[in-house]
C-alpha atoms as a PDB file:
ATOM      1  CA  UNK A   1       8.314  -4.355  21.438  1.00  0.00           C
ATOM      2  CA  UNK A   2       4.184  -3.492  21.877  1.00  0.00           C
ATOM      3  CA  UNK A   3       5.142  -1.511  25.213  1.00  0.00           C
ATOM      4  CA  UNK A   4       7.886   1.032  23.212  1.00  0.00           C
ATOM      5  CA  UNK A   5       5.757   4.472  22.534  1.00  0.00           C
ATOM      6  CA  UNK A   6       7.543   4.451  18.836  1.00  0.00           C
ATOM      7  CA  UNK A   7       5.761   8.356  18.503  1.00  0.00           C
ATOM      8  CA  UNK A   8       7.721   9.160  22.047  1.00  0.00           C
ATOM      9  CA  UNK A   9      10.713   7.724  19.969  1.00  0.00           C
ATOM     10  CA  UNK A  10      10.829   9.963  17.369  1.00  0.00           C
ATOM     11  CA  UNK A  11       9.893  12.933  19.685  1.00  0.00           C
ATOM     12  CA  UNK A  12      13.205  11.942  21.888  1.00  0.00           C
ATOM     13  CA  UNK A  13      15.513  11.480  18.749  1.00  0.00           C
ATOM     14  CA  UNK A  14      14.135  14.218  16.341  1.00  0.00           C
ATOM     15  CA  UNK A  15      14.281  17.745  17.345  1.00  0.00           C
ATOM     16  CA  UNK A  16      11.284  19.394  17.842  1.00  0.00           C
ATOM     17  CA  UNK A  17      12.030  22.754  15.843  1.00  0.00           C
ATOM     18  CA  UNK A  18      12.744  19.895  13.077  1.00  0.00           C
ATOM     19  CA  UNK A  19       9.534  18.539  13.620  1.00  0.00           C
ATOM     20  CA  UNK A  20       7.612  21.008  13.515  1.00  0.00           C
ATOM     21  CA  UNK A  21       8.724  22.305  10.481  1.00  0.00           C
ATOM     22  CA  UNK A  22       7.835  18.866   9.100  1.00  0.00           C
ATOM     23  CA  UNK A  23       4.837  19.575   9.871  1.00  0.00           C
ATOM     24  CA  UNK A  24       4.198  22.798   8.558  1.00  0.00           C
ATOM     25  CA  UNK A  25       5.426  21.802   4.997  1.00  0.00           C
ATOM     26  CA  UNK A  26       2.010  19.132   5.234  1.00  0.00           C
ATOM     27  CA  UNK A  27      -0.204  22.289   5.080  1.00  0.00           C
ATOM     28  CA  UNK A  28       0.479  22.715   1.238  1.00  0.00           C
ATOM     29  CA  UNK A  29      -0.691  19.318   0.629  1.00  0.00           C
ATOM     30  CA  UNK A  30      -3.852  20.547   1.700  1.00  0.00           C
ATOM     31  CA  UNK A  31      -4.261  22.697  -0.899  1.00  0.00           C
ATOM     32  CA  UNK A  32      -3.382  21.066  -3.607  1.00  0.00           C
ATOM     33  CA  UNK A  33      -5.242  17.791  -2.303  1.00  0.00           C
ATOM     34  CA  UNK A  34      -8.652  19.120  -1.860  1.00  0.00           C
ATOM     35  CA  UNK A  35      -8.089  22.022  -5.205  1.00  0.00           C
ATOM     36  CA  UNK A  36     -11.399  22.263  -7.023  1.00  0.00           C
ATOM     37  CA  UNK A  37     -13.891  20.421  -5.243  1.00  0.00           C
ATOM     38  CA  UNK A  38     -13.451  17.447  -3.929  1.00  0.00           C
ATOM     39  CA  UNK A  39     -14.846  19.014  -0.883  1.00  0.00           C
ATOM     40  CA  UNK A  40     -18.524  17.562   0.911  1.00  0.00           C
ATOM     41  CA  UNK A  41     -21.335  19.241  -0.386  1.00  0.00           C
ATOM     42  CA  UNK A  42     -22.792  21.653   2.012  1.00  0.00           C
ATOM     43  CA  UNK A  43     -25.963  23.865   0.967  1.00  0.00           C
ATOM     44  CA  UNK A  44     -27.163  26.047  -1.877  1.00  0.00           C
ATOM     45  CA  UNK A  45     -27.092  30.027  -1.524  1.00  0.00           C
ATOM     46  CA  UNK A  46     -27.381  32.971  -4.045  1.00  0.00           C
ATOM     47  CA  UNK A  47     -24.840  33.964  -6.287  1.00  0.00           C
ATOM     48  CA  UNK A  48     -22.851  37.086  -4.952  1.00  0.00           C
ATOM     49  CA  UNK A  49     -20.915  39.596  -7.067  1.00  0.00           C
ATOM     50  CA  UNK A  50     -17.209  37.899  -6.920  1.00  0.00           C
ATOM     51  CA  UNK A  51     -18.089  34.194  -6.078  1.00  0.00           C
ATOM     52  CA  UNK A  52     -16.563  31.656  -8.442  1.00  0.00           C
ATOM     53  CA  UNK A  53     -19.125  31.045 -11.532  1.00  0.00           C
ATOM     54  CA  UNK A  54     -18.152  27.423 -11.592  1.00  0.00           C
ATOM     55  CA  UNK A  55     -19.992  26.920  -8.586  1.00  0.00           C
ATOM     56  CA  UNK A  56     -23.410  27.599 -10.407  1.00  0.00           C
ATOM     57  CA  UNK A  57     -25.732  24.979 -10.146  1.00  0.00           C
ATOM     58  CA  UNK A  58     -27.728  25.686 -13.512  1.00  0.00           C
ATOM     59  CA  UNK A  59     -30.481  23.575 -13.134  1.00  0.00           C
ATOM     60  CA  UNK A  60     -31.325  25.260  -9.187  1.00  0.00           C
ATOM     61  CA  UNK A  61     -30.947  28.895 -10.992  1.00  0.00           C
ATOM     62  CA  UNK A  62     -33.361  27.982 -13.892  1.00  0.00           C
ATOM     63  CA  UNK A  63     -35.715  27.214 -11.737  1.00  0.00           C
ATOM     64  CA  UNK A  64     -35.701  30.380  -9.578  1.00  0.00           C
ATOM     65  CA  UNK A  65     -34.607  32.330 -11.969  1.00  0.00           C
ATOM     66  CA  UNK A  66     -31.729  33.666 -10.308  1.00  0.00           C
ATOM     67  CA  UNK A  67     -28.276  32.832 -10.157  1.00  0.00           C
ATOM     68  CA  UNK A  68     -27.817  30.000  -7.225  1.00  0.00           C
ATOM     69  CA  UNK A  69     -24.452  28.515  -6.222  1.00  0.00           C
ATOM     70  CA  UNK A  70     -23.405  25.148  -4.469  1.00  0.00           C
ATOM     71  CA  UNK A  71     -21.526  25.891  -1.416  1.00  0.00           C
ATOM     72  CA  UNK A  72     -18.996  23.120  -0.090  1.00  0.00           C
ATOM     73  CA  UNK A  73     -17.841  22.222   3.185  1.00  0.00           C
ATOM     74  CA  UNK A  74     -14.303  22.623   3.707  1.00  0.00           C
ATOM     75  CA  UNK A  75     -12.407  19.326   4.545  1.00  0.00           C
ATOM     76  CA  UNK A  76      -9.700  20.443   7.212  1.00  0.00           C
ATOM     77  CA  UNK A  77      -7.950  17.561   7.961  1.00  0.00           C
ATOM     78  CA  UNK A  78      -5.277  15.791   5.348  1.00  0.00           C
ATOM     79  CA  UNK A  79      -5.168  12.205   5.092  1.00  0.00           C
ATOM     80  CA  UNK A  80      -1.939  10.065   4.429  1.00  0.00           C
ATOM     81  CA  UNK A  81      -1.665   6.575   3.409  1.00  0.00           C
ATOM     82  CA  UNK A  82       1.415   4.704   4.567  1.00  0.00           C
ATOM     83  CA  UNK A  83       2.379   2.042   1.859  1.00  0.00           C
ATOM     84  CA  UNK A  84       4.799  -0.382   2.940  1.00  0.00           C
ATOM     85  CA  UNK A  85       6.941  -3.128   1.348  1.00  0.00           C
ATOM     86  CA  UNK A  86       7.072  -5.937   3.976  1.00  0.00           C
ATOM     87  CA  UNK A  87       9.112  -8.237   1.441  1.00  0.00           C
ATOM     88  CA  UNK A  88      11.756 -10.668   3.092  1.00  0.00           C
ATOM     89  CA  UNK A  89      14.873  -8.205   1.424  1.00  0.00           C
ATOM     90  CA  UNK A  90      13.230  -5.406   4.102  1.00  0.00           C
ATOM     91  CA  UNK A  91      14.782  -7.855   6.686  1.00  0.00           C
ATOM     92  CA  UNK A  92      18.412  -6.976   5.188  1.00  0.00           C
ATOM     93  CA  UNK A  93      20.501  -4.124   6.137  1.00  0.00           C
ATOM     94  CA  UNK A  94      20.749  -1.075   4.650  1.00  0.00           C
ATOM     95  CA  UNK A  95      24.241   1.066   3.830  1.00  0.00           C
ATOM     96  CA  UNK A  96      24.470   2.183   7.302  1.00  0.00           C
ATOM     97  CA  UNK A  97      24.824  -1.439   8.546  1.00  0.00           C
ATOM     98  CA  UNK A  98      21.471  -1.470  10.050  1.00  0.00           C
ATOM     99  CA  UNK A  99      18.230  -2.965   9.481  1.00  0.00           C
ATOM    100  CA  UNK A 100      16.430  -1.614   6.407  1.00  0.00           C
ATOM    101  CA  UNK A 101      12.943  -2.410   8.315  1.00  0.00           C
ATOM    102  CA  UNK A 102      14.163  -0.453  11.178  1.00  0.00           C
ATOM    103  CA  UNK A 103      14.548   2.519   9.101  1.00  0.00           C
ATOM    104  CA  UNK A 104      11.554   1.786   7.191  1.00  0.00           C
ATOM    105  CA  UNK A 105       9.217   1.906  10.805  1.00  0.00           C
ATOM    106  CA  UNK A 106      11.242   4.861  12.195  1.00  0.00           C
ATOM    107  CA  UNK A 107      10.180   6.582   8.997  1.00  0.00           C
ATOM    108  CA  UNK A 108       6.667   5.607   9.792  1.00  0.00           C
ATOM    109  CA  UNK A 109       6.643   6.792  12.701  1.00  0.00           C
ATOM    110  CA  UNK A 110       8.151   9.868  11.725  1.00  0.00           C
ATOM    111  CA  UNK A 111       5.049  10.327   9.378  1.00  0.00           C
ATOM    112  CA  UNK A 112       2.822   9.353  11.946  1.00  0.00           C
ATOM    113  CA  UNK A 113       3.863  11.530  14.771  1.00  0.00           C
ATOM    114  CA  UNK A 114       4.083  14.762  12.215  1.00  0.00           C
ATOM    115  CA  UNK A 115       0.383  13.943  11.028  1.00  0.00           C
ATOM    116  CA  UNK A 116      -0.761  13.549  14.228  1.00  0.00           C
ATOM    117  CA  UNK A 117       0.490  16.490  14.930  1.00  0.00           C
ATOM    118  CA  UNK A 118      -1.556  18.669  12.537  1.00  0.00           C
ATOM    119  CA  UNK A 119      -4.578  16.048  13.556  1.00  0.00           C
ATOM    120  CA  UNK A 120      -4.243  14.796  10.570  1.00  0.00           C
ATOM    121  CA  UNK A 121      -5.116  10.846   9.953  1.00  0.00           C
ATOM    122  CA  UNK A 122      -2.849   7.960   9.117  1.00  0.00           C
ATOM    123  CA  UNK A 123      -3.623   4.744   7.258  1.00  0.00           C
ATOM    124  CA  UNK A 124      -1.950   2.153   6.169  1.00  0.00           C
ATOM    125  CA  UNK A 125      -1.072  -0.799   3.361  1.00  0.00           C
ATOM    126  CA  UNK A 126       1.408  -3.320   4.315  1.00  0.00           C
ATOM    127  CA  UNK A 127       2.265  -6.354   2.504  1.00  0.00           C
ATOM    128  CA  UNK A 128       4.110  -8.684   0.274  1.00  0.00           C
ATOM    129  CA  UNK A 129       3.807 -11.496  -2.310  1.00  0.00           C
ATOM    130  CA  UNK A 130       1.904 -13.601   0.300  1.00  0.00           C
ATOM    131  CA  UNK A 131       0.468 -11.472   2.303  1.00  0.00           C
ATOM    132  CA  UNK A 132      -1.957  -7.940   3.546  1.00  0.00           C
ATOM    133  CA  UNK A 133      -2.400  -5.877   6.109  1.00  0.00           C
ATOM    134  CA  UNK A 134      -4.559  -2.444   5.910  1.00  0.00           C
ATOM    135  CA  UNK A 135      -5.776  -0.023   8.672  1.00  0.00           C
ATOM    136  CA  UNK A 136      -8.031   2.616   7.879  1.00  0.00           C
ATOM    137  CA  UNK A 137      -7.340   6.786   8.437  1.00  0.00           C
ATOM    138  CA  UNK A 138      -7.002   7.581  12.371  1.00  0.00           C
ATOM    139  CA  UNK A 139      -5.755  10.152  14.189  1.00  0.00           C
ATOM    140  CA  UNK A 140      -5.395   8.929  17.598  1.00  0.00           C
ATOM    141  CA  UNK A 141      -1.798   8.212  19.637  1.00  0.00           C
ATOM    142  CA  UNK A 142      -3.571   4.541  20.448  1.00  0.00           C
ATOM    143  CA  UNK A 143      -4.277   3.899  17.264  1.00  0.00           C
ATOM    144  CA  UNK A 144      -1.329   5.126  15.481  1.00  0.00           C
ATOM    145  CA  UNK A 145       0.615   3.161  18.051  1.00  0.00           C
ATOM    146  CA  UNK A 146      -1.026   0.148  17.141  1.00  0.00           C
ATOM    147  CA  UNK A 147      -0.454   0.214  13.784  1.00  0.00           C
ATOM    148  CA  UNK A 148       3.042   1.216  13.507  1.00  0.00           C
ATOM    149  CA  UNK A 149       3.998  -1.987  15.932  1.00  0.00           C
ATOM    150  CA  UNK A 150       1.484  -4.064  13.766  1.00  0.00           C
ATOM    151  CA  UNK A 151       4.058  -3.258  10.866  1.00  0.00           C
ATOM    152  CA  UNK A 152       7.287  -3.651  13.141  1.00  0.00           C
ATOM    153  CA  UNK A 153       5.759  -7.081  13.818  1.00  0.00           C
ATOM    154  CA  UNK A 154       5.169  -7.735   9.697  1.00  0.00           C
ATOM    155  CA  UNK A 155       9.174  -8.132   8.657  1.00  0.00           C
ATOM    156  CA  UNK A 156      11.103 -11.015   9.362  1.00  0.00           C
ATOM    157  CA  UNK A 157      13.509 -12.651   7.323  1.00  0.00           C
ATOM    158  CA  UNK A 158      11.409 -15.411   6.680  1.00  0.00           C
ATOM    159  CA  UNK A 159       8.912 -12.967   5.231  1.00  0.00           C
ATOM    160  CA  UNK A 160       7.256 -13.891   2.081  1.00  0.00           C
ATOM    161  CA  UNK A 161       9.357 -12.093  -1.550  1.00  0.00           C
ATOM    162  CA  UNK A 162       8.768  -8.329  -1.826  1.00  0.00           C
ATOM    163  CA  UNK A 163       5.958  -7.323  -4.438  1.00  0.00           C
ATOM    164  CA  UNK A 164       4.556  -3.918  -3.997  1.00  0.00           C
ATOM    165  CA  UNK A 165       2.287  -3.944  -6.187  1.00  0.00           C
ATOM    166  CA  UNK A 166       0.404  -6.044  -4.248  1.00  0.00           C
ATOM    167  CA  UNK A 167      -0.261  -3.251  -1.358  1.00  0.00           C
ATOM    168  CA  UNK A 168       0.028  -0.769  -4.494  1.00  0.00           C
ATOM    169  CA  UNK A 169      -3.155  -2.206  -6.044  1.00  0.00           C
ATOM    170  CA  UNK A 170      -5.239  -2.507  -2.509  1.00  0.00           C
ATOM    171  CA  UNK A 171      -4.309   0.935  -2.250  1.00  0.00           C
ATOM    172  CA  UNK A 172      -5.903   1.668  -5.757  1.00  0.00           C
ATOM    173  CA  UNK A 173      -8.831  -0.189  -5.401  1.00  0.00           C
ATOM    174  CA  UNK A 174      -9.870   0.787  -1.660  1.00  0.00           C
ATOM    175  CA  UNK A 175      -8.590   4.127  -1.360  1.00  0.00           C
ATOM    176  CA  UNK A 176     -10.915   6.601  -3.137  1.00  0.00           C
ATOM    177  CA  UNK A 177     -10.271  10.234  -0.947  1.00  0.00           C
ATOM    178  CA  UNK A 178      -7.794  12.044  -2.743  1.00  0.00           C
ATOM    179  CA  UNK A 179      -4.456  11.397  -0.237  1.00  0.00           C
ATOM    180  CA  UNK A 180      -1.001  12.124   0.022  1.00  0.00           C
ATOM    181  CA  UNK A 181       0.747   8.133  -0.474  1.00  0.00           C
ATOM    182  CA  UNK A 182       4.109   7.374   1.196  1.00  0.00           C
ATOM    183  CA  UNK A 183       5.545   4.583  -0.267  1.00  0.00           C
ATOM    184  CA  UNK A 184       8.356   3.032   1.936  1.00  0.00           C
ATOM    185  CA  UNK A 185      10.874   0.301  -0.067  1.00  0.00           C
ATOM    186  CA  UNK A 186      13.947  -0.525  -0.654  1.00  0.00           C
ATOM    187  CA  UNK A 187      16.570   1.796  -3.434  1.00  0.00           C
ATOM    188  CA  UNK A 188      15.346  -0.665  -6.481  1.00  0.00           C
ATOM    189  CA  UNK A 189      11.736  -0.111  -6.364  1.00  0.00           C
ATOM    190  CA  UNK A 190       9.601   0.808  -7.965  1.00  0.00           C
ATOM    191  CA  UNK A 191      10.731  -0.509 -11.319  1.00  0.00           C
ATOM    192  CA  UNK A 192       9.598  -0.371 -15.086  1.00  0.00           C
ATOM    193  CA  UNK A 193       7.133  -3.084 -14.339  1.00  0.00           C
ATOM    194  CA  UNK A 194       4.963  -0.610 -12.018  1.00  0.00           C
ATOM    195  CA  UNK A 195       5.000   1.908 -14.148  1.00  0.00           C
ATOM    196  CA  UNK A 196       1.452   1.213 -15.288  1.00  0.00           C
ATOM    197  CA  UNK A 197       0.625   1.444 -11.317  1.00  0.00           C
ATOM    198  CA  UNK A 198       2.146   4.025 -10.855  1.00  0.00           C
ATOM    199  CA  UNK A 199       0.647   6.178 -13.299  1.00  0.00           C
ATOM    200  CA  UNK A 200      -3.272   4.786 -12.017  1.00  0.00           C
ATOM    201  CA  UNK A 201      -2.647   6.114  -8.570  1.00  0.00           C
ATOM    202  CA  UNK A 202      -0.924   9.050  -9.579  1.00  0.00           C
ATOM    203  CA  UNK A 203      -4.146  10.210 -10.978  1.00  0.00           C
ATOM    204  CA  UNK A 204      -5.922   9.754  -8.167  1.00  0.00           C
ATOM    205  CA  UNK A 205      -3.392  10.563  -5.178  1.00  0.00           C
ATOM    206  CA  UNK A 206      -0.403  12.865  -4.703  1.00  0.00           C
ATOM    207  CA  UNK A 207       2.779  10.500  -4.373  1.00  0.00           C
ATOM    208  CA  UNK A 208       5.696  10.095  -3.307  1.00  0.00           C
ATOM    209  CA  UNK A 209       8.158   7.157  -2.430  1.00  0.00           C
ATOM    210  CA  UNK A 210      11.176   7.241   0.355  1.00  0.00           C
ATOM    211  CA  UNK A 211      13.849   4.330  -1.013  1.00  0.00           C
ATOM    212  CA  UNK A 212      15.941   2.471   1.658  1.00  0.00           C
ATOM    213  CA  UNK A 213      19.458   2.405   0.833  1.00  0.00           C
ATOM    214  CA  UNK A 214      21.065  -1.398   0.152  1.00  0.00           C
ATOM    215  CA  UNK A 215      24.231  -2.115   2.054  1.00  0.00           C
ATOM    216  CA  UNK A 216      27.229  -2.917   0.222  1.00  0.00           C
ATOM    217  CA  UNK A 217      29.835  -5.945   0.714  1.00  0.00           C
ATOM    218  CA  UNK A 218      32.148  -3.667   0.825  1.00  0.00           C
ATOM    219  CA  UNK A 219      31.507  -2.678   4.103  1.00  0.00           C
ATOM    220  CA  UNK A 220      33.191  -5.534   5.692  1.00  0.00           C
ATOM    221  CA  UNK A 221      35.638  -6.275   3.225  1.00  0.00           C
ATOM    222  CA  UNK A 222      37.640  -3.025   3.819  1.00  0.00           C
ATOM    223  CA  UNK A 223      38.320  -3.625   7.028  1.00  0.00           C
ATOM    224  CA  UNK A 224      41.609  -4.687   8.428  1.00  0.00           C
ATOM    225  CA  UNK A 225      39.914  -8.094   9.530  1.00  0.00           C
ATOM    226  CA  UNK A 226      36.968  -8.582   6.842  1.00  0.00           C
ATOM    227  CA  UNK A 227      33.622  -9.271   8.211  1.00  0.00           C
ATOM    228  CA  UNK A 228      30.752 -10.873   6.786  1.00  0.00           C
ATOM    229  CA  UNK A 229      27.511  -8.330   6.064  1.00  0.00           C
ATOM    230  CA  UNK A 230      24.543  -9.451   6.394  1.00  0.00           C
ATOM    231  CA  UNK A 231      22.169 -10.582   3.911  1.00  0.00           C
ATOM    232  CA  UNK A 232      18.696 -12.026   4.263  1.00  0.00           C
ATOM    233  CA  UNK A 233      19.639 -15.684   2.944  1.00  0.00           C
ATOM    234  CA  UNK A 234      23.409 -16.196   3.552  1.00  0.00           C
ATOM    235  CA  UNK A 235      26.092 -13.332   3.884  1.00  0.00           C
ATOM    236  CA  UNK A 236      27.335 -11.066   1.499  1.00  0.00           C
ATOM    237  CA  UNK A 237      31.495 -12.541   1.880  1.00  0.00           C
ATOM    238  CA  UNK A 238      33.807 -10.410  -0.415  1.00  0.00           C
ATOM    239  CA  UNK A 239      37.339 -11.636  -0.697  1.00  0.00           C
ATOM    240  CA  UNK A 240      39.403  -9.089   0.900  1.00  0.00           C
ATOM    241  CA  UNK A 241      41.983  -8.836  -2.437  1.00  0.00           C
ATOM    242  CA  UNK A 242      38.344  -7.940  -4.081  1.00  0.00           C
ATOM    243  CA  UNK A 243      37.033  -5.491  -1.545  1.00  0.00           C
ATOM    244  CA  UNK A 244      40.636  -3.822  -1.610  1.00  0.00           C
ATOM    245  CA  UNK A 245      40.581  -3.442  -5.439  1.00  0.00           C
ATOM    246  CA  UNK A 246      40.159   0.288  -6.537  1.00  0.00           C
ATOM    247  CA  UNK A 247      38.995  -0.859 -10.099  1.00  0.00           C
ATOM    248  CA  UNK A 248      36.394  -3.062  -8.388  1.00  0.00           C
ATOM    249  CA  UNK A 249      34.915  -0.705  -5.959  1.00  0.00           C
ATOM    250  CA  UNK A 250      34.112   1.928  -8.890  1.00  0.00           C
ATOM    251  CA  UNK A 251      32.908  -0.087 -10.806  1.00  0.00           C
ATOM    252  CA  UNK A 252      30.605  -1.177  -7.891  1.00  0.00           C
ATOM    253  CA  UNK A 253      29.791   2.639  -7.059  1.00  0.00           C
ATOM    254  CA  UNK A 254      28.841   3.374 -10.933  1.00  0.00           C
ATOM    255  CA  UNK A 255      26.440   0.488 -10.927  1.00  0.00           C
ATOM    256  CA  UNK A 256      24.922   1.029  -7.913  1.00  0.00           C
ATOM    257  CA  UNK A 257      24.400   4.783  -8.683  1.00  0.00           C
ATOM    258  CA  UNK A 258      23.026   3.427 -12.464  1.00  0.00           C
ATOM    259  CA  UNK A 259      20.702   1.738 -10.346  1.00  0.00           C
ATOM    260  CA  UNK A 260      19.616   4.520  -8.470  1.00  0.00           C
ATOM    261  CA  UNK A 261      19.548   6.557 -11.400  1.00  0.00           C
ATOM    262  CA  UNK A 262      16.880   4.186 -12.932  1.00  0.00           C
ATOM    263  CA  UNK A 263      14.560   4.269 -10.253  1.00  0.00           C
ATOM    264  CA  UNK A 264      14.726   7.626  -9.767  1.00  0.00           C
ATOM    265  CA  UNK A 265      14.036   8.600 -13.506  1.00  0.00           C
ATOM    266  CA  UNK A 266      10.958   6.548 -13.471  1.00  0.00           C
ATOM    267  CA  UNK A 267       9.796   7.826 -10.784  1.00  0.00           C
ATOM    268  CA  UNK A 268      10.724  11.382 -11.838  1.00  0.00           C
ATOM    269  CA  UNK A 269       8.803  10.738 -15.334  1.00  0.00           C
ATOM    270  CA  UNK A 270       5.565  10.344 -13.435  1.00  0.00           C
ATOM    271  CA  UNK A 271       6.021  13.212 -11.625  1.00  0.00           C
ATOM    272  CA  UNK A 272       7.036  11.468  -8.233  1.00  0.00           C
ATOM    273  CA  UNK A 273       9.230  12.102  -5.865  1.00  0.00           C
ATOM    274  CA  UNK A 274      11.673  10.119  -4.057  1.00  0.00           C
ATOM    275  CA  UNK A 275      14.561  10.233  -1.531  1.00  0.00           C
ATOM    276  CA  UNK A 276      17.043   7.799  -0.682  1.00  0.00           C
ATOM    277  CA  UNK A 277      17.190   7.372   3.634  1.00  0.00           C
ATOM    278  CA  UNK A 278      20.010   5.028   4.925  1.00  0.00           C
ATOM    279  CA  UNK A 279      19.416   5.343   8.567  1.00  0.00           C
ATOM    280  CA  UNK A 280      17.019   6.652  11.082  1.00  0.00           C
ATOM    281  CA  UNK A 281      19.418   9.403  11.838  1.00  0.00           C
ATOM    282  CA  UNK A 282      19.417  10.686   7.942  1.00  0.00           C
ATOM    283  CA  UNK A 283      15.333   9.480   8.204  1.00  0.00           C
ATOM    284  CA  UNK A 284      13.936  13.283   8.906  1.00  0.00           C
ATOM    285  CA  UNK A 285      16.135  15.064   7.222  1.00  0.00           C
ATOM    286  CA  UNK A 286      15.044  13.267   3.704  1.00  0.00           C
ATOM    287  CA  UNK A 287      11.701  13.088   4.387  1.00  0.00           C
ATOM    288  CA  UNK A 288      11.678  16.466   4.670  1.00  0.00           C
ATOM    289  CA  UNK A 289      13.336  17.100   1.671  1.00  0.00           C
ATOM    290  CA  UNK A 290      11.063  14.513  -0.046  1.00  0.00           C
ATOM    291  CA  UNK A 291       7.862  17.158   1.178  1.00  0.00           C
ATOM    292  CA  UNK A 292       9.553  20.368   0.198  1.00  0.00           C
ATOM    293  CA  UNK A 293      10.018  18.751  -3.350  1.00  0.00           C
ATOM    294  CA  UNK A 294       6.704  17.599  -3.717  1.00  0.00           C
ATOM    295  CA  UNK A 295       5.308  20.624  -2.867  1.00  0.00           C
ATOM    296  CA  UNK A 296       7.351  22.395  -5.595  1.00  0.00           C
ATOM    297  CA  UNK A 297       6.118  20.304  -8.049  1.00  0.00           C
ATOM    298  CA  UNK A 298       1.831  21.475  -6.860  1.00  0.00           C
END
C-alpha cells in the first residue's frame, strides 16, 4: 500500500471546511505549549516601561546598572508526537466491524495532514511488547507519507502483545520539547498500571489519548444467520439463544460501558483527554472534539 497518498485520503474523505477547522483549534496549543518561556533565547535589550519584569536578567543589569531584559525568540511552529499501540489486539476489529488498525492510521493521517497543514511537524512512537519504531518531527508530505505507511506496515495479527508503555517511556525519555502527544489504542488503555506514566509525561507534554472502540460478539449473533466476528486468535462465536437474550446483552452493554468508564476516569484524573472513535467515518469528528476539550482544559 506504499503507492496510496494516505494525506490525499483524508483530503478526499474529510471535508475541507471540517479540516480546516481542525486545524485552527491546533493554534491554542501553541499557546499554552510554549507559555512562559520555553522559547530559544534570542538577545539582551533594555528594560522598557511595560515589558514583563520576569524577563530581567539581574546579573546583566547589575553590571550596567540599568535594568536589562532577556528577549526570546518566538517558536512558531507546534510539534506533535504520534504515539501508537502496534499490539497484536490492534489487528482486531473495532465496533464498526472494521479493522481497529485501520482506524488507528486513518486517525494518523488525519493528524498528519491537519499539522501539515499549519506547517506544523509530526513525529512518531510506534511499538509493542517486542518491538520500536520512532521518527523524529517533520513537516514534509514525503516524509509524513513515509511514516504513516511505516506504521500501516507495523500491525499484523501476528504482532507481538500490546504494551504501551513501552513507546510511552521512549517517548519520555527522548522527547524533551514541550509537545502536544496523541496517543492512539484501543477502549481499555491506558489502565491503572500507567498511571505512574502517565502522570511523568503529563508534566512535561500536553496529552491526550483517542481509544478505538472493541467490537462486540454480538454483532454477528443478532443476525438472522449468526456470523462469526473476528478476533485476532480465533473468532468471537456467540450462540445465537445467547446473542438473542435481552438479559445478556445488558448486561454486556453495562460492562462494557464500566469499562469505558474506568479508562476514562483515569485518564480524566490526570487531566487527559480522551475520545472513543469506532470508524474512520466517526475518526474527525472525535478528534475534533478530543482538541476542543483539551483546549478547554489550558
Amino acid at each position: 500500500m506504499s503507492d496510496i497518498s494516505r494525506l490525499a485520503q483524508v483530503r478526499a474523505h474529510v471535508e475541507l471546511p471540517i479540516l480546516k477547522r481542525a486545524a485552527g483549534l491546533l493554534e491554542g496549543f501553541h499557546r499554552s505549549i510554549f507559555k512562559g518561556h520555553g522559547q530559544d533565547f534570542d538577545d539582551l535589550s533594555l528594560y522598557s516601561p511595560g515589558d514583563d519584569v520576569g524577563d530581567i536578567d539581574w546579573k546583566s543589569s547589575a553590571r550596567a546598572g540599568i535594568p536589562i531584559i532577556r528577549r526570546f525568540a518566538q517558536q512558531s511552529n507546534l510539534s506533535v508526537v504520534l504515539v501508537a499501540d502496534t499490539g497484536r489486539n490492534m489487528a482486531a476489529l473495532s465496533s464498526a466491524g472494521v479493522s481497529k488498525h485501520e482506524v488507528a492510521v486513518f486517525l494518523a493521517s488525519i493528524v498528519a495532514y491537519v499539522a501539515r497543514d499549519r506547517g506544523d511537524r509530526v513525529a512518531l512512537v510506534a511499538g509493542d511488547s517486542e518491538r520500536i519504531l520512532q521518527r523524529p518531527p517533520r513537516a514534509s508530505t514525503q516524509d509524513l507519507e513515509v511514516m504513516l505507511n511505516q506504521l500501516d506496515a507495523m500491525y499484523s495479527v501476528d504482532a507481538p502483545a500490546s504494551d504501551i508503555a513501552v513507546p510511552l517511556d521512549r517517548l519520555l525519555q527522548s522527547i524533551t520539547r514541550r509537545s502536544l502527544v496523541i496517543l492512539l489504542t484501543d477502549e481499555v488503555r491506558p489502565a491503572r498500571e500507567h498511571e505512574q506514566l502517565l502522570r511523568k509525561l503529563r508534566v512535561k507534554h500536553e496529552l491526550m489519548v483517542l481509544n478505538i472502540s472493541d467490537a462486540s460478539p454480538f454483532v454477528g449473533a443478532r443476525l438472522k444467520k449468526p456470523v462469526a466476528v473476528s478476533d485476532v486468535d480465533r473468532p468471537l462465536n456467540m450462540p445465537r439463544y445467547l446473542g438473542g437474550s435481552a438479559k445478556v446483552q445488558k448486561q454486556a452493554a453495562e460492562y462494557i460501558a464500566a469499562q469505558r468508564a474506568e479508562t476514562t476516569d483515569l485518564l480524566q484524573s490526570n487531566a487527559i483527554v480522551n475520545v472513543v472513535v469506532d470508524s474512520p467515518q466517526d475518526a474527525i469528528i472525535r478528534f475534533t472534539a478530543a482538541v476542543r476539550k483539551q483546549k478547554h482544559m489550558n
